[in-house]
C-alpha atoms as a PDB file:
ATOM      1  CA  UNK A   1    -158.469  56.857-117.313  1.00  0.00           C
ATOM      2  CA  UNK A   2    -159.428  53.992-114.408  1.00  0.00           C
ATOM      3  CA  UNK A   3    -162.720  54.901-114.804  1.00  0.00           C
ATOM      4  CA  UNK A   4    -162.973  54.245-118.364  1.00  0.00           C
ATOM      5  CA  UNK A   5    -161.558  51.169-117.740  1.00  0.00           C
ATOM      6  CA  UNK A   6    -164.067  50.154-115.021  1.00  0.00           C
ATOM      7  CA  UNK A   7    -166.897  51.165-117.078  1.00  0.00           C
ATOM      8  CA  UNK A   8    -165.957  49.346-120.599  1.00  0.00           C
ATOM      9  CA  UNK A   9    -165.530  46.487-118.340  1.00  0.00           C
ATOM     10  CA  UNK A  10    -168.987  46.454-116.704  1.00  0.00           C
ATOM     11  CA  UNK A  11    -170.366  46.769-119.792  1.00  0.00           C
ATOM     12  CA  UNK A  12    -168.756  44.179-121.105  1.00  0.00           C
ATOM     13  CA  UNK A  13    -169.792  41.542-118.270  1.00  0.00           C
ATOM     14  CA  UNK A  14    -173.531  43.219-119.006  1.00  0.00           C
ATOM     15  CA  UNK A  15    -173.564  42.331-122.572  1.00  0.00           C
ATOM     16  CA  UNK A  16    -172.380  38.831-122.382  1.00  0.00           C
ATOM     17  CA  UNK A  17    -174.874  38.435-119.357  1.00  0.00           C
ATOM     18  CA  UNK A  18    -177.665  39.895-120.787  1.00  0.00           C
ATOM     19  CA  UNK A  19    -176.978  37.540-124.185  1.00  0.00           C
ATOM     20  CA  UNK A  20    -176.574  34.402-122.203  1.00  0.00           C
ATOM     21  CA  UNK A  21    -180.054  34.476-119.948  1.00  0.00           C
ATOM     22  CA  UNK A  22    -181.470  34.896-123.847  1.00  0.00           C
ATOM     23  CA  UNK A  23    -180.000  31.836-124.751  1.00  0.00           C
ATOM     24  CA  UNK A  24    -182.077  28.549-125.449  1.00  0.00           C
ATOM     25  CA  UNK A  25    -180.986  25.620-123.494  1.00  0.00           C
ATOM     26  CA  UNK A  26    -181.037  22.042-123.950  1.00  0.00           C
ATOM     27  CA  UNK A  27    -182.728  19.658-121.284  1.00  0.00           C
ATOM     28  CA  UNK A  28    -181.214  16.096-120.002  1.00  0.00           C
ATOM     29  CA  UNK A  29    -182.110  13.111-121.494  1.00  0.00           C
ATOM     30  CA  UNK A  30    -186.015  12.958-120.337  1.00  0.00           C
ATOM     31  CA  UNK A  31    -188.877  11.340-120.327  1.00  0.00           C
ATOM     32  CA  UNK A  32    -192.511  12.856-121.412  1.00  0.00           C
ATOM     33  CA  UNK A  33    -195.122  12.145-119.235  1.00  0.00           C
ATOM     34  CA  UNK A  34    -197.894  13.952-120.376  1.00  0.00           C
ATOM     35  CA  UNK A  35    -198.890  15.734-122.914  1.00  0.00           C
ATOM     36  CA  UNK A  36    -202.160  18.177-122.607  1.00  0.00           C
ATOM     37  CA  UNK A  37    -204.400  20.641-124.806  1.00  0.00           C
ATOM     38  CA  UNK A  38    -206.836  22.830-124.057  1.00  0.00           C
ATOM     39  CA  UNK A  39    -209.611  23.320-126.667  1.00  0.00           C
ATOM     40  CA  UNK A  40    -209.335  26.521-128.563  1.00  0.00           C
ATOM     41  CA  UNK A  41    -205.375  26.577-128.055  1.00  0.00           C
ATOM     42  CA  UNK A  42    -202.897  25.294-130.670  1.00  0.00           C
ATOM     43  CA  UNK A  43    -200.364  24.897-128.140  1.00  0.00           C
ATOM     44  CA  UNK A  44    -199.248  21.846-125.749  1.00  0.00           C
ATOM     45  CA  UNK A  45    -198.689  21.589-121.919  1.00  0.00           C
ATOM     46  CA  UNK A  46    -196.130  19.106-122.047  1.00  0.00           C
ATOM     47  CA  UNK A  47    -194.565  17.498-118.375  1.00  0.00           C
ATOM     48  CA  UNK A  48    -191.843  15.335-117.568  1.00  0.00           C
ATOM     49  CA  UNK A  49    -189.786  13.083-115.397  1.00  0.00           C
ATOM     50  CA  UNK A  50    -187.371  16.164-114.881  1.00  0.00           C
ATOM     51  CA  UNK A  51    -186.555  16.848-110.942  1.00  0.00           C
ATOM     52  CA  UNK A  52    -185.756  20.848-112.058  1.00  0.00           C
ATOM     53  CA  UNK A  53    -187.205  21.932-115.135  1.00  0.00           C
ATOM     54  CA  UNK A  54    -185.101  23.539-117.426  1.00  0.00           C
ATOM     55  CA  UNK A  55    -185.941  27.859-117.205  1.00  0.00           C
ATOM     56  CA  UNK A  56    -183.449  29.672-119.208  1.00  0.00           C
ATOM     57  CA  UNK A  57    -186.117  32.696-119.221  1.00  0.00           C
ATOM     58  CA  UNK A  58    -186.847  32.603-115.449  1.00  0.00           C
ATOM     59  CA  UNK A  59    -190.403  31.776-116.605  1.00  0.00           C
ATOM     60  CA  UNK A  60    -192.804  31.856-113.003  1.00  0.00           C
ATOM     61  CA  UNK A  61    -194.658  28.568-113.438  1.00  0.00           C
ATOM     62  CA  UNK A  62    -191.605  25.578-114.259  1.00  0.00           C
ATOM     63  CA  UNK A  63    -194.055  22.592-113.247  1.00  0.00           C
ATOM     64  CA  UNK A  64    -194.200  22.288-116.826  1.00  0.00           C
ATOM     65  CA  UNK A  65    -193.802  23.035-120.772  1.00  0.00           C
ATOM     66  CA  UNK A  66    -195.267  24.724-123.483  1.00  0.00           C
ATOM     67  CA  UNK A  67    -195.049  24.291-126.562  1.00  0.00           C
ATOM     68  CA  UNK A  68    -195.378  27.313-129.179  1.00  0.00           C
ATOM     69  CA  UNK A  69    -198.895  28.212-130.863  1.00  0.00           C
ATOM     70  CA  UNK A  70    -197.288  27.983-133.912  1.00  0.00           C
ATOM     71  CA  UNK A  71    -195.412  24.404-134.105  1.00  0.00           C
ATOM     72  CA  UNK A  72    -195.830  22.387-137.003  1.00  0.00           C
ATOM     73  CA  UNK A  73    -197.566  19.047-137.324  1.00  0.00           C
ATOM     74  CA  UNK A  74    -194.363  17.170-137.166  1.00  0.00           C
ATOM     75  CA  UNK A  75    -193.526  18.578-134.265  1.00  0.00           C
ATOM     76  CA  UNK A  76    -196.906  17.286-132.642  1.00  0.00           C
ATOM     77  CA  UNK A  77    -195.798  13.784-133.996  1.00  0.00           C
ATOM     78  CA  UNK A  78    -192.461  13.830-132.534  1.00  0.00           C
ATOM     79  CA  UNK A  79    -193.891  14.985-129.020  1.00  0.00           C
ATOM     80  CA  UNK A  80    -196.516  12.545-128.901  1.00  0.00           C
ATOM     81  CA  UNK A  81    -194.199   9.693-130.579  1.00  0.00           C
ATOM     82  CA  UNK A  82    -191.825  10.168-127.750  1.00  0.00           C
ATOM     83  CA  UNK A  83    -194.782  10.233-124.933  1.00  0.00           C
ATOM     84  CA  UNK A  84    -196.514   6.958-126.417  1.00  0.00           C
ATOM     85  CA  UNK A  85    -193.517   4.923-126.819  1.00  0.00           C
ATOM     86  CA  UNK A  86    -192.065   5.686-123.383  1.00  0.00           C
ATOM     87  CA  UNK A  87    -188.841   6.735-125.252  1.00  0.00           C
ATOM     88  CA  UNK A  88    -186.425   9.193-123.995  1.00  0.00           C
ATOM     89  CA  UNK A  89    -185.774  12.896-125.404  1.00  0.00           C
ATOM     90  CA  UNK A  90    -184.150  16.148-125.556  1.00  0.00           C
ATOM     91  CA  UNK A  91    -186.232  19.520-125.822  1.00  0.00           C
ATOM     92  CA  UNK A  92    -184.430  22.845-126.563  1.00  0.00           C
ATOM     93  CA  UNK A  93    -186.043  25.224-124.662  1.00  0.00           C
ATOM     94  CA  UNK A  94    -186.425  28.816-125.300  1.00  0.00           C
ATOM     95  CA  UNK A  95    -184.410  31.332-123.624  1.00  0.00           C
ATOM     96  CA  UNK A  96    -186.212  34.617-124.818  1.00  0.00           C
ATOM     97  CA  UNK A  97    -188.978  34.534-123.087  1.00  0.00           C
ATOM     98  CA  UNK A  98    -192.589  32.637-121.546  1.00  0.00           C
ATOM     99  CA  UNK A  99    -195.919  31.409-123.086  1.00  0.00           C
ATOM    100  CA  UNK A 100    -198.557  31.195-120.123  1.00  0.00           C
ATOM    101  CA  UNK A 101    -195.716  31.859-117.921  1.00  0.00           C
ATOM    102  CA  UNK A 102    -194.066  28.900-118.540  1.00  0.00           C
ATOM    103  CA  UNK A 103    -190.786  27.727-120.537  1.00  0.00           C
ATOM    104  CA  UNK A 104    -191.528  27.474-124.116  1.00  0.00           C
ATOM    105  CA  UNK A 105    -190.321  24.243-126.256  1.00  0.00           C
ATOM    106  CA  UNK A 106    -188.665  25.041-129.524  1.00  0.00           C
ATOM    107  CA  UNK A 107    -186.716  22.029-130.392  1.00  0.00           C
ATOM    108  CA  UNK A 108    -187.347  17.881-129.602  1.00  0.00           C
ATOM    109  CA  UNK A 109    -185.103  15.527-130.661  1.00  0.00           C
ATOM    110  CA  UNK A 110    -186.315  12.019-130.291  1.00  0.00           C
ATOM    111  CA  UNK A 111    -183.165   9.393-128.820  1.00  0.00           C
ATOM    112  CA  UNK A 112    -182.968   5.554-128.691  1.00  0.00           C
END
């Protein structure tokens, strides 16, 4: 019977482990520094004034962002809107997994 205690409680720790290194997580209040793109790609380096990057997916390379290959213009706007105007922001970053081994940006929200 202690053993079938032990074990439904390991796996409960697993499961709510395993679901919160899968969650996305929201930066600090940051600045954008640059923002890069390499021809042929769709997608955005993006860096920052961040002293630790935020790496919910334990991506390899955290010097910097990337942004999805599949963002929408207004996503582009609000990236490069932040970065031009020297205004601060907060990116939601995704905690499933890495795009060129870095974290992936799924979310910006532009503040005053």
């Amino acid at each position: 019977m202690k053993s079938y205690s032990v074990v439904k409680l390991l796996s409960v720790i697993l499961f709510f482990y395993s679901n919160t290194s899968l969650a996305n997580q929201n930066t600090g209040s940051l600045k954008i520094t640059a923002v890069e793109n390499w021809a042929g790609s769709d997608a955005l380096f993006v860096w920052t004034d961040e002293a630790t990057k935020t790496n919910p997916a334990n991506c390899s390379y955290s010097g910097s962002y990337l942004t999805s290959s599949n963002i929408k213009d207004v996503f582009r706007t609000l990236l490069l809107s932040a970065n031009l105007a020297d205004k601060k922001a907060q990116l939601t970053i995704y905690g499933g997994g890495c795009g060129n081994n870095r974290p992936v940006i799924v979310a910006i929200k532009v503040l005053k």
